[in-house]
Protein backbone atom coordinates (compact mmCIF):
# COMPACT_ATOMS: atom_id res chain seq x y z
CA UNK A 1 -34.84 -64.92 13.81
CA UNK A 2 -35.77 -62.52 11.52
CA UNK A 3 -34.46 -59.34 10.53
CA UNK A 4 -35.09 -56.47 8.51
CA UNK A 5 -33.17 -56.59 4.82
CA UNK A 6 -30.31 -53.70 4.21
CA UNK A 7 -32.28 -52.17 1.32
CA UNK A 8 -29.55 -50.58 -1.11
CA UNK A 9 -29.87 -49.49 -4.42
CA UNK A 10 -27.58 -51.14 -6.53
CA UNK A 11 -26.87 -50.88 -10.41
CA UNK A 12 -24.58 -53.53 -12.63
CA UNK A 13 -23.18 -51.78 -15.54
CA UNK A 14 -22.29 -54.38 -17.76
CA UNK A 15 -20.42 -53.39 -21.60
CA UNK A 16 -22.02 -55.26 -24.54
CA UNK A 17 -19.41 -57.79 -26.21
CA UNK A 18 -16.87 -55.09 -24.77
CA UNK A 19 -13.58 -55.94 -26.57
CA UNK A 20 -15.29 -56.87 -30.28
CA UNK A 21 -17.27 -53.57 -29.64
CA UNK A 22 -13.73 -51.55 -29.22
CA UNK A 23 -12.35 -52.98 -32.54
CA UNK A 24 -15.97 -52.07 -34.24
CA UNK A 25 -15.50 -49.00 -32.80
CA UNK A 26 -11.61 -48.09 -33.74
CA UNK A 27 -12.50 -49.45 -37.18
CA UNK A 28 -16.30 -49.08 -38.09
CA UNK A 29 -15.61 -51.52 -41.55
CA UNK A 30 -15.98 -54.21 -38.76
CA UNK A 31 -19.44 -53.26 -37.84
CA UNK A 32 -22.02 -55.93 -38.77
CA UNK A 33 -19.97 -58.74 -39.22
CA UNK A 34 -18.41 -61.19 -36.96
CA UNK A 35 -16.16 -60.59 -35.16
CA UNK A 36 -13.52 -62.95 -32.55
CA UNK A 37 -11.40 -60.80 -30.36
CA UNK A 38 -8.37 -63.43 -29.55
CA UNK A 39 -6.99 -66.68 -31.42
CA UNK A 40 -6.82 -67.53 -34.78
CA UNK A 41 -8.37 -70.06 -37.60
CA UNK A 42 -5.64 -72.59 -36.64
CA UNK A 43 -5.03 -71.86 -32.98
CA UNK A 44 -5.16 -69.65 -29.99
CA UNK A 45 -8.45 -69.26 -27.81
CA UNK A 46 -11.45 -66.74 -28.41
CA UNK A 47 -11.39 -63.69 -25.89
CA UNK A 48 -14.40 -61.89 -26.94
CA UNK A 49 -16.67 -62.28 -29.73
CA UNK A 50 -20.01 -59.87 -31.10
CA UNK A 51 -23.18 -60.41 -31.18
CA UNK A 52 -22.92 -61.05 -34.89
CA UNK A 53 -20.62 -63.93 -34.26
CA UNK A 54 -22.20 -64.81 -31.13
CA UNK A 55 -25.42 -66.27 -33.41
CA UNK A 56 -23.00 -68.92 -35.19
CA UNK A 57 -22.13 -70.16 -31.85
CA UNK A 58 -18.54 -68.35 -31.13
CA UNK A 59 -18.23 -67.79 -27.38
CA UNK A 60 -14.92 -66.64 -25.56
CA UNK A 61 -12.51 -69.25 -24.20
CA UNK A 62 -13.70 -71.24 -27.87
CA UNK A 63 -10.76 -72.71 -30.11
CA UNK A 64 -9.83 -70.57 -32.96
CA UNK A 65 -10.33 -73.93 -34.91
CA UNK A 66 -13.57 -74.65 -33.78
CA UNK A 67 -14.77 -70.78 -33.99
CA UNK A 68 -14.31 -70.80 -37.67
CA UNK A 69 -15.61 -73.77 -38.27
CA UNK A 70 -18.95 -72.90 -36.56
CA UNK A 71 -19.06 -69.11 -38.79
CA UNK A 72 -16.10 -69.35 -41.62
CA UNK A 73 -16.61 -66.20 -43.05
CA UNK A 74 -15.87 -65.11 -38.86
CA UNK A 75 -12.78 -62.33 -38.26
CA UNK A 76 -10.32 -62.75 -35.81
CA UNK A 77 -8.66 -59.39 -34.77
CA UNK A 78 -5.41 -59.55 -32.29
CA UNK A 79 -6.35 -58.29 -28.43
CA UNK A 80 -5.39 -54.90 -27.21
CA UNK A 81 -5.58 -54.62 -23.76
CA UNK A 82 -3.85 -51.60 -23.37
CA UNK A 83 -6.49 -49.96 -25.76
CA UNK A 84 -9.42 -51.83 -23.12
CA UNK A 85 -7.67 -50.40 -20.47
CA UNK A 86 -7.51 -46.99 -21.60
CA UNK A 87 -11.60 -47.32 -22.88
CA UNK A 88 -12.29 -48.50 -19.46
CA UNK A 89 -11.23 -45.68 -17.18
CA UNK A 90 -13.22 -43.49 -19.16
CA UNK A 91 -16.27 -45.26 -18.68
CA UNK A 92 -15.06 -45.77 -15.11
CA UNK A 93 -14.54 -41.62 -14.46
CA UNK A 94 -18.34 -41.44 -15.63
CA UNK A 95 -19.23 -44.12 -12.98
CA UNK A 96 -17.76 -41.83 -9.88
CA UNK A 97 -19.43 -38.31 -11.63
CA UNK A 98 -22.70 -40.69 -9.44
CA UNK A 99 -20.65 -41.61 -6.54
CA UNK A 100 -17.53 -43.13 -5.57
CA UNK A 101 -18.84 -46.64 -4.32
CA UNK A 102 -17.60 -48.28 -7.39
CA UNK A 103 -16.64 -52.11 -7.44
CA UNK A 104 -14.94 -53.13 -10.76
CA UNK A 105 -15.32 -56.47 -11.27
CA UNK A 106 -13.39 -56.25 -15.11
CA UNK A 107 -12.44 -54.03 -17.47
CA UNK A 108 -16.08 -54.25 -19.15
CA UNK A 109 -18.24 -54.65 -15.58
CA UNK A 110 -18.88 -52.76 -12.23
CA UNK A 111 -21.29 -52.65 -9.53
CA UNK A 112 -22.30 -48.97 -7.84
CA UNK A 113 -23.51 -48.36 -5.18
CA UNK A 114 -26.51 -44.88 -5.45
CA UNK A 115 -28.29 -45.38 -2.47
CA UNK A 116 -26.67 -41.81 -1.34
CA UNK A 117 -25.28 -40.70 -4.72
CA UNK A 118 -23.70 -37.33 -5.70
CA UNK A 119 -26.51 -36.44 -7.87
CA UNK A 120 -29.08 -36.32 -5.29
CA UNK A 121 -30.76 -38.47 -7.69
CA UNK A 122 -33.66 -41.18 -5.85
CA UNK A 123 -34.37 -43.06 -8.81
CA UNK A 124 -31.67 -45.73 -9.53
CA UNK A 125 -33.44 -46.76 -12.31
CA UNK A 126 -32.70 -42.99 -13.43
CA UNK A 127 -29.47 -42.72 -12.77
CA UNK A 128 -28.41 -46.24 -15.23
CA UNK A 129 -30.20 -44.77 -17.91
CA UNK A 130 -28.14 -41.26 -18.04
CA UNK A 131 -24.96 -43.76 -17.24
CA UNK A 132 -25.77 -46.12 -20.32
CA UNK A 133 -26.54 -42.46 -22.42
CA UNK A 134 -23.43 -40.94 -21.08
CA UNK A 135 -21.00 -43.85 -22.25
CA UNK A 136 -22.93 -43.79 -25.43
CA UNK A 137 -22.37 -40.39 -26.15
CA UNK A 138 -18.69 -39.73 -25.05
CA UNK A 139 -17.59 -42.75 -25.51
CA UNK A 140 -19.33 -44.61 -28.47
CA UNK A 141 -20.12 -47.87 -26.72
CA UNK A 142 -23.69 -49.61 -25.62
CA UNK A 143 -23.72 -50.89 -21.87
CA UNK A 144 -26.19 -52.78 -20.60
CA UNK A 145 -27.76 -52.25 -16.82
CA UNK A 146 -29.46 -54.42 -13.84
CA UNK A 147 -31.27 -52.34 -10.78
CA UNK A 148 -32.43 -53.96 -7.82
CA UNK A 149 -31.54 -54.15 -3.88
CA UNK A 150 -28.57 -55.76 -3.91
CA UNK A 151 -25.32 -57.02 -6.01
CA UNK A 152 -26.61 -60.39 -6.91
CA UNK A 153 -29.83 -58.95 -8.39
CA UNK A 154 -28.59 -56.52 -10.50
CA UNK A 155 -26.04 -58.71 -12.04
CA UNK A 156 -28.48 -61.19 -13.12
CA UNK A 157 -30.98 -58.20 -14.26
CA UNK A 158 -28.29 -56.86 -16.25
CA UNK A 159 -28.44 -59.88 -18.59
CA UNK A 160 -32.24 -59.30 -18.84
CA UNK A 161 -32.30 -56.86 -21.78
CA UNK A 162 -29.26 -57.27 -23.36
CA UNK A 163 -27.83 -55.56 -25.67
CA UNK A 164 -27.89 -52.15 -24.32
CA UNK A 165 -30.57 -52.58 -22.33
CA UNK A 166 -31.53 -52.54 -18.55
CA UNK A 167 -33.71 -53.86 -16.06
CA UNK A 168 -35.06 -52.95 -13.17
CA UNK A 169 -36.21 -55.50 -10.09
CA UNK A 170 -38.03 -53.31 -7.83
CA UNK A 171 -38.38 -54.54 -3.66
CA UNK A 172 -41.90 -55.67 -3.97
CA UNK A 173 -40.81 -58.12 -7.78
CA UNK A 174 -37.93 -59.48 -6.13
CA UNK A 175 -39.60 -62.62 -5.00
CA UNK A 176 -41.31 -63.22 -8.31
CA UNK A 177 -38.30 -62.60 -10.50
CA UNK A 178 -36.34 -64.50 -8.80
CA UNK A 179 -38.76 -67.77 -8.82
CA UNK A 180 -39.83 -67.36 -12.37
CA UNK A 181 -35.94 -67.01 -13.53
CA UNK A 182 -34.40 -70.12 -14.87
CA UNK A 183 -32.09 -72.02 -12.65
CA UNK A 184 -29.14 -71.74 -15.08
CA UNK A 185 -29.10 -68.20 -15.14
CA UNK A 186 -28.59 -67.72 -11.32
CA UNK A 187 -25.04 -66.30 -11.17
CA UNK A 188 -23.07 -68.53 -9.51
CA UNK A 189 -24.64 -71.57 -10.88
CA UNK A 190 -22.69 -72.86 -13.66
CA UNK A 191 -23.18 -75.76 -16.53
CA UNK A 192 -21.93 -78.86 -13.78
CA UNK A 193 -24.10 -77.66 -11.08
CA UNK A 194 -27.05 -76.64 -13.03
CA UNK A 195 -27.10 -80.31 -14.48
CA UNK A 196 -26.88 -81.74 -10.62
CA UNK A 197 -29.81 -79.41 -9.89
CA UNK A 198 -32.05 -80.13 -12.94
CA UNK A 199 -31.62 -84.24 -11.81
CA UNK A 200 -32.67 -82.89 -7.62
CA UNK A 201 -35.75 -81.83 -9.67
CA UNK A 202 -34.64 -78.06 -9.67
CA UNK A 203 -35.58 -76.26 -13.12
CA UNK A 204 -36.42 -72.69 -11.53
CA UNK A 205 -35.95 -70.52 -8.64
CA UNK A 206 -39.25 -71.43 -7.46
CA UNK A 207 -38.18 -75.24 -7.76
CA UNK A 208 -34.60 -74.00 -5.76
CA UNK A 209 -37.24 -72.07 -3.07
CA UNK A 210 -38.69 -75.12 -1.97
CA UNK A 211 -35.89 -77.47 -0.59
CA UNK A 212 -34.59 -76.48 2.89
CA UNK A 213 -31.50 -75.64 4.00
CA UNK A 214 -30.44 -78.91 4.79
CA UNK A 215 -31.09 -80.71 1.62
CA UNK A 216 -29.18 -78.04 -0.61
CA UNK A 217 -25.97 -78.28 2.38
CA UNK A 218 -26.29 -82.30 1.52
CA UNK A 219 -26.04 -81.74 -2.05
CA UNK A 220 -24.21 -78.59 -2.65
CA UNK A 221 -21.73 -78.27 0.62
CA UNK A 222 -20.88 -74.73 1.83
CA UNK A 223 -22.57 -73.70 -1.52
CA UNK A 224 -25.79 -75.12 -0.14
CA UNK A 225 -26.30 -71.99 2.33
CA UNK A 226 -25.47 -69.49 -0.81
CA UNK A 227 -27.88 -70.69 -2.68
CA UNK A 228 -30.97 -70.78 -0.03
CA UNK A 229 -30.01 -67.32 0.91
CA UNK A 230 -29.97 -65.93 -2.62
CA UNK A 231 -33.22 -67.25 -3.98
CA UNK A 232 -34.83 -65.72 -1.12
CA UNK A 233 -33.33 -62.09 -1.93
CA UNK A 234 -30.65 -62.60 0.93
CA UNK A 235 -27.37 -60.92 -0.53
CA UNK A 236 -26.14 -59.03 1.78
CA UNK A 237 -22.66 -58.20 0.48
CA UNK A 238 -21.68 -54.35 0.03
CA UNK A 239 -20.48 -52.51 -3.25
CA UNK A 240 -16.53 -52.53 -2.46
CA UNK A 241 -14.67 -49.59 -3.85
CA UNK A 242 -11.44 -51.63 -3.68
CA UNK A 243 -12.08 -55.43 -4.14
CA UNK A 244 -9.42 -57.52 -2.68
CA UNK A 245 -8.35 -60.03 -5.24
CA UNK A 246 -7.92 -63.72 -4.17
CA UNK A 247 -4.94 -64.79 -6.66
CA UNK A 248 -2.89 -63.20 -9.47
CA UNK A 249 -2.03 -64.30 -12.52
CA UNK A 250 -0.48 -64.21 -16.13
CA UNK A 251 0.01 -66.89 -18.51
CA UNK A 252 0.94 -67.36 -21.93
CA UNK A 253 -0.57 -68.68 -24.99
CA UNK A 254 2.21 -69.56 -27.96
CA UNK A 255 2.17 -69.44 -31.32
CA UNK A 256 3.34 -73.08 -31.88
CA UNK A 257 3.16 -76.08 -28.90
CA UNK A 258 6.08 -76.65 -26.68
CA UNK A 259 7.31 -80.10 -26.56
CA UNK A 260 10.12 -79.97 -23.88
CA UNK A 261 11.08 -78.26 -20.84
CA UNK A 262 13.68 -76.73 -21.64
CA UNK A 263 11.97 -74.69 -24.40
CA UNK A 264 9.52 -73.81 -21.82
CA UNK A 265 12.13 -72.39 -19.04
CA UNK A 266 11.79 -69.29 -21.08
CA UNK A 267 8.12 -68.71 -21.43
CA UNK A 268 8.16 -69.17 -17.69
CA UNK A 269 10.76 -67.05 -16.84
CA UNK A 270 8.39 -63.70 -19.04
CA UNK A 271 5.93 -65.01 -17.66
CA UNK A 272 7.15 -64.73 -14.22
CA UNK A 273 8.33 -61.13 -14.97
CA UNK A 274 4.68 -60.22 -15.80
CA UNK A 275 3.68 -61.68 -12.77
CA UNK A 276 6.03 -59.71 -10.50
CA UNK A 277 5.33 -56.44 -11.89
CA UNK A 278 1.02 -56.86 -11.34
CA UNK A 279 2.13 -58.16 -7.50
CA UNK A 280 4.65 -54.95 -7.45
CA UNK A 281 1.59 -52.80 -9.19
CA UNK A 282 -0.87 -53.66 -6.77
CA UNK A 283 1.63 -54.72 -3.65
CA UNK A 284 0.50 -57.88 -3.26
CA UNK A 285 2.65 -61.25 -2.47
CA UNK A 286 1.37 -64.78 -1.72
CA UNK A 287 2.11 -68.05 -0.28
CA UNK A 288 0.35 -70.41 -2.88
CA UNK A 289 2.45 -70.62 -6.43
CA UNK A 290 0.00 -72.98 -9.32
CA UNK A 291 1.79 -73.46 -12.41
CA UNK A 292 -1.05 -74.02 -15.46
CA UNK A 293 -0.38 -76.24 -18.41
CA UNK A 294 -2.69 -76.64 -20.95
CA UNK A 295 -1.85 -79.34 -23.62
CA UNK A 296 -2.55 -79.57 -27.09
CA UNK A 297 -5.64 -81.57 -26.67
CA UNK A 298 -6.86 -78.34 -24.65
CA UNK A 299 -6.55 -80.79 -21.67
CA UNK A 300 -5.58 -78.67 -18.36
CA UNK A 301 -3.33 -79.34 -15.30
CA UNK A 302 -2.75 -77.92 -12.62
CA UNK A 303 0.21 -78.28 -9.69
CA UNK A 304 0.38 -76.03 -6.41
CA UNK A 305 3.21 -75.65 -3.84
CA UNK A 306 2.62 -73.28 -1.33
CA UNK A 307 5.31 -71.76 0.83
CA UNK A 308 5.85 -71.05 4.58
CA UNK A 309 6.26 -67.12 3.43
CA UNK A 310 5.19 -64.31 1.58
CA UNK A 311 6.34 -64.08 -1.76
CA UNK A 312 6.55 -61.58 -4.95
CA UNK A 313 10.25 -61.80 -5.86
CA UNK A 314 10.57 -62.91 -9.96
CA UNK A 315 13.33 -65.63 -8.58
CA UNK A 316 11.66 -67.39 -5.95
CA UNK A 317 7.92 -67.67 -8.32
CA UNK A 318 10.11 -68.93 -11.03
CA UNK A 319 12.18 -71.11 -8.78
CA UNK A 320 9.27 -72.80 -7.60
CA UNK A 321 7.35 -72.95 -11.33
CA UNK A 322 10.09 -74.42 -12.50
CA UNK A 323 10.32 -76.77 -9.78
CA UNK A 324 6.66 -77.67 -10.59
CA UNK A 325 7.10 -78.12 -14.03
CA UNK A 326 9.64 -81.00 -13.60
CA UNK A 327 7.39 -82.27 -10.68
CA UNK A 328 5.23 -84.45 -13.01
CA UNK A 329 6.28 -85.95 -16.90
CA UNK A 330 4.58 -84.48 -19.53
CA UNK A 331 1.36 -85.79 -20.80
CA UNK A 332 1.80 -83.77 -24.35
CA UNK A 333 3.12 -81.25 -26.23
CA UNK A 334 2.00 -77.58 -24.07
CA UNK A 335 -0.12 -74.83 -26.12
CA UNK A 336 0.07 -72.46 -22.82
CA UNK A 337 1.84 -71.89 -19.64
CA UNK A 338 0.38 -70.02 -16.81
CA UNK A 339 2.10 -68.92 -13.14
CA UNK A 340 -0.58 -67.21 -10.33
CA UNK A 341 -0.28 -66.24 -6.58
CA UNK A 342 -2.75 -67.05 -4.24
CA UNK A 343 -3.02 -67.26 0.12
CA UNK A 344 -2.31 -63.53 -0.35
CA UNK A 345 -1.29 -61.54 2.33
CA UNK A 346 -4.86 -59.64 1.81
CA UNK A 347 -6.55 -63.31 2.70
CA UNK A 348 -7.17 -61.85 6.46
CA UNK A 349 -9.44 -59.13 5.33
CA UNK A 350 -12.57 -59.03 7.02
CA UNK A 351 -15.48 -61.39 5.28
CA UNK A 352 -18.81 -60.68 5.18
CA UNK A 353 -21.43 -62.79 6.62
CA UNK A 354 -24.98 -63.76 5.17
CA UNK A 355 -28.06 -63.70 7.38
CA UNK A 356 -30.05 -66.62 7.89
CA UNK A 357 -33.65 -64.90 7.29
CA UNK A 358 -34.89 -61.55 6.52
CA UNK A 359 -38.56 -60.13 5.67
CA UNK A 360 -38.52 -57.61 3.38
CA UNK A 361 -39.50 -53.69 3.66
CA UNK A 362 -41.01 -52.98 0.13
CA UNK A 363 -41.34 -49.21 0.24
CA UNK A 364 -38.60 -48.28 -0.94
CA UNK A 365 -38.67 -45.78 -4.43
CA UNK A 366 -36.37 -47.41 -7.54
């Protein structure tokens, strides 16, 4: 059956290489060379990296080793989150001056939502351009911006014209864009399943388009249905002002690699404490404790208990992480320890639902 699509007029603000930017920023000698936010020439992992750095190949969650060996003459620069932080919710107090449905989706991204906005403004495409100026001007960064009817169209748009850039997919282009746009650059589609698709035959949206429903449930599961429904426009999920997280996290990433247990009981038990005081922050607990160990061959494992209650409480995370840790023998020495929370206790928030079909209204003014 079909029904008409909720036309909304959505924007993706999207910060160009957000953190490296900050540092260039902060200290303008860093401005046209490359730059690695994160890690080091001997270890650690890349957070961020420029544009400048981004042409030799650095990309975030790189080695430090491997980073310099792709651009040598590359600098790394230590993290400051609280300085991100503090960048952020300026750029974020600009995003409700145009209306308060405003998703964050990181310190350097947000969805909002102008369909109504405070400005009285009809033109979304409008309204991202005086955003992008505005954080330009007062705050001395470039963002980049993606218009269209819904979430999942702006955020690929937004990676149109970067950097600071924006693009704008009005009602009527929507089918075109999205069966002319490569199939790796769907978001949601990542390296693994982009190689399963190009083998089905899939290269393009267009390619994506033309298997049914059934074909894409046999090959992709409950990811099947996503990815029928978003090729076709079909994204029906609303700009949430306060997005309900699905775990929470910290972990740790040390200096030199851990080779027993026992030196490890410490690292867990910070890490822990970090842990505790974002659940406490955001009064959150959780059911589902995964301790993360990455060895020094950047090899990854992972080992989950979950509990018959709610949880939050330093002791009882660390009880149970420590409890992990000695659950399996170690495979290596450890580079970096993780703890998160997940089967939170905001799990039995309402989800939203996708609609099978839809035509499109195309009068609608970006």
């Amino acid at each position: 059956m079909e029904r008409d699509f909720p036309l909304r007029k959505i924007i993706h603000v999207d910060m160009d290489a957000f953190y490296a930017s900050v540092e260039e920023l902060d200290n303008p000698e860093l401005k046209g060379k490359p730059v690695a936010v994160g890690g080091s020439e001997n270890r650690g992992v890349v957070s961020a990296a420029n544009y400048e750095a981004r042409k030799y190949g650095v990309r975030s969650a790189m080695s430090g080793y491997l980073a310099k060996k792709n651009c040598p003459h590359l600098i790394f620069v230590k993290p400051r989150y609280a300085r991100y932080s503090e960048i952020s919710k300026k750029i974020r107090s600009i995003f409700f001056d145009y209306t308060d449905l405003v998703e964050p989706l990181s310190l350097d991204e947000a969805y909002l939502d102008v369909t109504v906005n405070k400005k009285g403004n009809p033109s979304a495409t409008l309204i991202a351009q005086e955003i992008r100026q505005r954080i330009f001007d007062e705050v001395g960064l470039a963002a980049s911006a993606g218009i269209s009817i819904n979430k999942f169209i702006a955020k690929v748009a937004s990676d149109y014209n970067k950097p600071n850039g924006q693009k704008t997919v009005n009602p009527e282009e929507v089918s075109r864009f999205l069966e002319d746009l490569e199939i790796r650059k769907f978001y949601g589609v990542g390296k693994v399943t982009a190689q399963k698709m190009y083998k089905l035959g899939i290269f393009t949206g267009k390619n994506l388009k033309e298997k049914p429903l059934e074909f894409l449930e046999e090959h992709f599961g409950k990811n099947g249905a996503y990815y029928y429904h978003v090729v076709r426009g079909i994204h029906n999920s609303e700009v949430k002002p306060h997005r309900i997280p699905k775990s929470v996290g910290a972990e740790r990433t040390f200096k030199k690699n851990l080779s027993s247990e026992i030196f490890m009981l410490e690292r867990l038990e910070h890490i822990a404490e970090e842990l505790e005081r974002r659940l406490n922050k955001s009064k959150i607990a959780g059911k589902t404790i995964t301790l993360k160990i990455k060895y020094s061959d950047f090899t990854l494992n992972t080992r989950s208990k979950t509990l018959p209650y709610f949880v939050s409480d330093k002791a009882l995370i660390l009880e149970t992480a420590k409890e992990l840790l000695y659950q399996e023998v170690l495979q290596n020495s450890v580079r970096l320890l993780g703890i998160s929370l997940a089967n939170l206790n905001t799990d039995n928030k309402k989800t939203e639902s996708r609609e099978d079909s839809v035509s499109v209204q195309l009068k609608f003014d970006f």
